[in-house]
Protein backbone atom coordinates (compact mmCIF):
# COMPACT_ATOMS: atom_id res chain seq x y z
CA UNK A 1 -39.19 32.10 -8.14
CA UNK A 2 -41.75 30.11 -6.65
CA UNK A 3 -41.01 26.59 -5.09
CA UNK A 4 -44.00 25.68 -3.54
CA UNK A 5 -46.78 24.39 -6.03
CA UNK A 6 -49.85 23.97 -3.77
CA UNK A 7 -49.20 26.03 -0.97
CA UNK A 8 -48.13 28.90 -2.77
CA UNK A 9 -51.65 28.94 -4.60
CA UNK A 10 -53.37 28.22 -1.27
CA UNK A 11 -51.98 30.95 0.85
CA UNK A 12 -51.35 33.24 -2.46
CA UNK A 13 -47.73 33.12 -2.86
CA UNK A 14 -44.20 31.23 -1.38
CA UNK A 15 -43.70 34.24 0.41
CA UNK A 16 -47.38 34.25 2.49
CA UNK A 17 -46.71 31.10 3.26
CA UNK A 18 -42.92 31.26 4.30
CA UNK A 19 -43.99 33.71 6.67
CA UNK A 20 -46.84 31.79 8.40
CA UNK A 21 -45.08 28.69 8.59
CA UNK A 22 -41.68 30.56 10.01
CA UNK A 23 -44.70 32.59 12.75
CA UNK A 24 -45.76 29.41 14.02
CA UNK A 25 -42.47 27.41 14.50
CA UNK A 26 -41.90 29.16 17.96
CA UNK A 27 -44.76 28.11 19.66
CA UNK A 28 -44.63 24.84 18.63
CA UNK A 29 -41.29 24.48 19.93
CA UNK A 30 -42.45 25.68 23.38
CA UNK A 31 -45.16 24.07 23.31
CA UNK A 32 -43.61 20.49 22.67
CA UNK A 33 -41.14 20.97 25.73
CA UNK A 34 -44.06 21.94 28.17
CA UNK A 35 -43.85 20.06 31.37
CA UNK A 36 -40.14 18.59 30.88
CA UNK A 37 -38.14 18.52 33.56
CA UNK A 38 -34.22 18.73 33.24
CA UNK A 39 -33.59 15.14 33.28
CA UNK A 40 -35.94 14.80 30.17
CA UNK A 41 -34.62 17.52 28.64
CA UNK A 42 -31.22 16.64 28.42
CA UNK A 43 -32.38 12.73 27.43
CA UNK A 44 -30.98 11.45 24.03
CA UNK A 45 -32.88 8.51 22.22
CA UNK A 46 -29.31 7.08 21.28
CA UNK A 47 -26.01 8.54 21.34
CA UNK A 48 -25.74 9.84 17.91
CA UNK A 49 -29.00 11.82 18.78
CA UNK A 50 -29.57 15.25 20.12
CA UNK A 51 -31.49 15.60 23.51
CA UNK A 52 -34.02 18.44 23.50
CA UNK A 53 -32.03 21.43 25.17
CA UNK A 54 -29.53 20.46 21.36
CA UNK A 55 -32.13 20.97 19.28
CA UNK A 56 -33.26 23.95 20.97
CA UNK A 57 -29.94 25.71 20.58
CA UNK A 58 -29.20 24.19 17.72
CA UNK A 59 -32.84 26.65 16.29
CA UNK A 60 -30.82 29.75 18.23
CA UNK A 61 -27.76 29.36 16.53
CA UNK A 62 -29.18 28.71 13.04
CA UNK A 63 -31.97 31.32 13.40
CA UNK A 64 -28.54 33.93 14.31
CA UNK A 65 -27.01 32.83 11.29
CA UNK A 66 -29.59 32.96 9.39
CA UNK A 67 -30.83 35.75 10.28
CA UNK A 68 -27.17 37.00 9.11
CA UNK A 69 -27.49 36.02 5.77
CA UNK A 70 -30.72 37.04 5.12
CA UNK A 71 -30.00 40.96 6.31
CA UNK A 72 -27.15 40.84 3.73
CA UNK A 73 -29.52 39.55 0.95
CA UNK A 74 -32.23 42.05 1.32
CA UNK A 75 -29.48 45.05 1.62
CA UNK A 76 -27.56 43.90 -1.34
CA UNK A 77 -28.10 41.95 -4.18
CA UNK A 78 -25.54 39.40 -4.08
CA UNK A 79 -24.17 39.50 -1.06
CA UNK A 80 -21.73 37.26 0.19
CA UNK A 81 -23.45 34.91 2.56
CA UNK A 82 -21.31 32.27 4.91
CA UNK A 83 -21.85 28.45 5.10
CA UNK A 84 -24.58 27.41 7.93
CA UNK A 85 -22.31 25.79 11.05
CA UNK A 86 -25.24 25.62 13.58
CA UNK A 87 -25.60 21.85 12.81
CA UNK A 88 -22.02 21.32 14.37
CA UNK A 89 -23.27 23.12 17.60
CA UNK A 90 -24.12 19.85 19.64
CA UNK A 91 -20.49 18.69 18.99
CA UNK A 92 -18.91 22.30 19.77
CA UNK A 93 -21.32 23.71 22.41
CA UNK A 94 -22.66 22.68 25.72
CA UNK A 95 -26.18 23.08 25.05
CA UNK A 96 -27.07 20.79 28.06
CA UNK A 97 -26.01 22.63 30.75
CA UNK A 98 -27.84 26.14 29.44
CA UNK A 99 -31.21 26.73 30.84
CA UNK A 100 -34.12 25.76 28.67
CA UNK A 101 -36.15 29.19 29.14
CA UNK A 102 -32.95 30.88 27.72
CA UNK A 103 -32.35 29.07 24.88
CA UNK A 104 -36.12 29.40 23.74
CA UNK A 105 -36.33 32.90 24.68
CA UNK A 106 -33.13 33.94 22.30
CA UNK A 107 -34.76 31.74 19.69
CA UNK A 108 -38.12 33.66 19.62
CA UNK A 109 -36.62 36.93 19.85
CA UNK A 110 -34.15 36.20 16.62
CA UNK A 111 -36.95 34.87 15.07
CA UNK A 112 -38.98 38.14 15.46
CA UNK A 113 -36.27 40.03 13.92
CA UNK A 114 -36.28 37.23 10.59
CA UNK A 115 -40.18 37.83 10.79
CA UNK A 116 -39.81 41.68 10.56
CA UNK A 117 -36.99 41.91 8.59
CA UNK A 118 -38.52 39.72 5.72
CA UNK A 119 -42.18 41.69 5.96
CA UNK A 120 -40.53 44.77 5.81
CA UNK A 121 -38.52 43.53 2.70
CA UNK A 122 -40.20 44.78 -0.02
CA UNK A 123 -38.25 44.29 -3.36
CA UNK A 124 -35.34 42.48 -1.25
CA UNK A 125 -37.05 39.21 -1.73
CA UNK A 126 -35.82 39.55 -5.69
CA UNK A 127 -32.86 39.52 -4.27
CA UNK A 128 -30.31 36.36 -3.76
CA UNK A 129 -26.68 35.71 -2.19
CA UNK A 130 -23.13 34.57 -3.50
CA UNK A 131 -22.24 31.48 -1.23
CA UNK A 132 -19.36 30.20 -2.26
CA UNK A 133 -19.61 26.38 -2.80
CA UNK A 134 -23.73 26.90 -3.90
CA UNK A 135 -23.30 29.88 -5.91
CA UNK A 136 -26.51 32.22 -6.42
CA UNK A 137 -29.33 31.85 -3.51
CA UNK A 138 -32.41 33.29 -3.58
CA UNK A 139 -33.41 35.03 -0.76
CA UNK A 140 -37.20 32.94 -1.14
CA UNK A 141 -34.75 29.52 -1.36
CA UNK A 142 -32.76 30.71 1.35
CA UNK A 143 -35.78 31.10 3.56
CA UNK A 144 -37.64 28.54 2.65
CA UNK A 145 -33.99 26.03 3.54
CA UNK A 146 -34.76 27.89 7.57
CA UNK A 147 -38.72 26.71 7.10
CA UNK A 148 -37.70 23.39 6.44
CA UNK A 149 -34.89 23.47 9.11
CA UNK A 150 -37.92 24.32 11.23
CA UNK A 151 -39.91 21.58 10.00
CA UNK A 152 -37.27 19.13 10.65
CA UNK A 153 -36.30 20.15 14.44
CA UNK A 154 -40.07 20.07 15.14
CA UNK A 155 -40.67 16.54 13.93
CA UNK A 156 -37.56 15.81 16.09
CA UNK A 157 -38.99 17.12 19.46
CA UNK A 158 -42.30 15.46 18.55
CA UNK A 159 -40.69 12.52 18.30
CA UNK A 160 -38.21 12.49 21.08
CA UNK A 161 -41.33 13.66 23.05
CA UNK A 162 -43.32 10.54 22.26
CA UNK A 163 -40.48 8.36 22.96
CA UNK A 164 -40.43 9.92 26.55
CA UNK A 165 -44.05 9.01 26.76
CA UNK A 166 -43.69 5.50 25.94
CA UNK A 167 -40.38 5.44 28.01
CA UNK A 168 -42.26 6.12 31.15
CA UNK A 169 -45.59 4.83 30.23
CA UNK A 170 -47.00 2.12 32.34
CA UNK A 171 -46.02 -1.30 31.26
CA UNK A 172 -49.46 -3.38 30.77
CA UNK A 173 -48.99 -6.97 32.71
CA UNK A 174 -47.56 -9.89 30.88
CA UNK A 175 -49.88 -13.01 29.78
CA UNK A 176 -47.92 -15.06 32.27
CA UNK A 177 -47.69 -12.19 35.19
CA UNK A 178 -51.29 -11.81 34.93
CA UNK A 179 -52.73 -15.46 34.58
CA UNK A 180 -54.34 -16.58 38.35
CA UNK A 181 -52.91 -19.72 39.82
């Protein structure tokens, strides 16, 4: 099943580019955080947003559920496969007080394992799960639903990032503060 349209004939097929975009999630992630100290970290925008060290274990915990799910898939054809929780981790889990290096280190090592497992997958990616309120999920749906997870948690740190910037950017003068007497 291909979902993809342009990209799938660019890179060849939805799987080839699943698997390049999922590769090159992790080091944006780390790469986005680079030079943060704790207190920026743990910032939120707004109170109904997640700081940095959230969305950073809110990847872990998805990418361990996922992960789940997606080594049932390939080993069985219809496979039960359990509703995604990870986006209730801010709410149930102290992300904040966990170390940054940790949290992105168990992130890129689960997401080696999805990047083997699915190369090494072979006929697997016919394949699809039995969740029970979405019914039948293709494993290629399935992964592509963690790409655009991805997608999503990377726009977030890009943005919380730039609103950092402009938070501690240098205010330019006011007309009236810098008029001469």
């Amino acid at each position: 099943m291909q979902y993809y349209g342009y990209y799938g004939r660019q890179y060849g097929s939805g799987q080839r580019y699943l698997l390049k975009a999922l590769r090159e999630v992790a080091e944006q992630v780390g790469g986005l955080l680079l030079g943060l100290d704790e207190r920026e970290l743990n910032w939120r925008p707004a109170d109904d947003e997640w700081c940095a060290k959230e969305i950073v274990g809110f990847l872990r915990d998805s990418e361990r559920e996922d992960l789940r799910a997606v080594k049932a898939i390939i080993s069985r054809d219809g496979a039960r496969i359990e509703e995604r929780r990870a986006l209730h981790g801010p709410a149930e889990r102290d992300y904040r007080s966990q170390r940054i290096g940790k949290l992105l280190s168990a992130f890129a090592t689960l997401r080696d394992e999805l990047m083997w497992t699915l190369r090494e997958a072979g006929a697997g990616w016919e394949h699809a799960g039995q969740h029970l309120y979405r019914g039948r999920v293709p494993l290629e749906r399935w992964v592509h639903e963690i790409s655009e997870r991805d997608l999503e948690a990377t726009w977030k740190l890009r943005r919380l990032r730039e609103q950092l910037e402009a938070r501690d950017a240098p205010r330019p003068a006011s007309p009236e503060t810098s008029r001469r007497p």
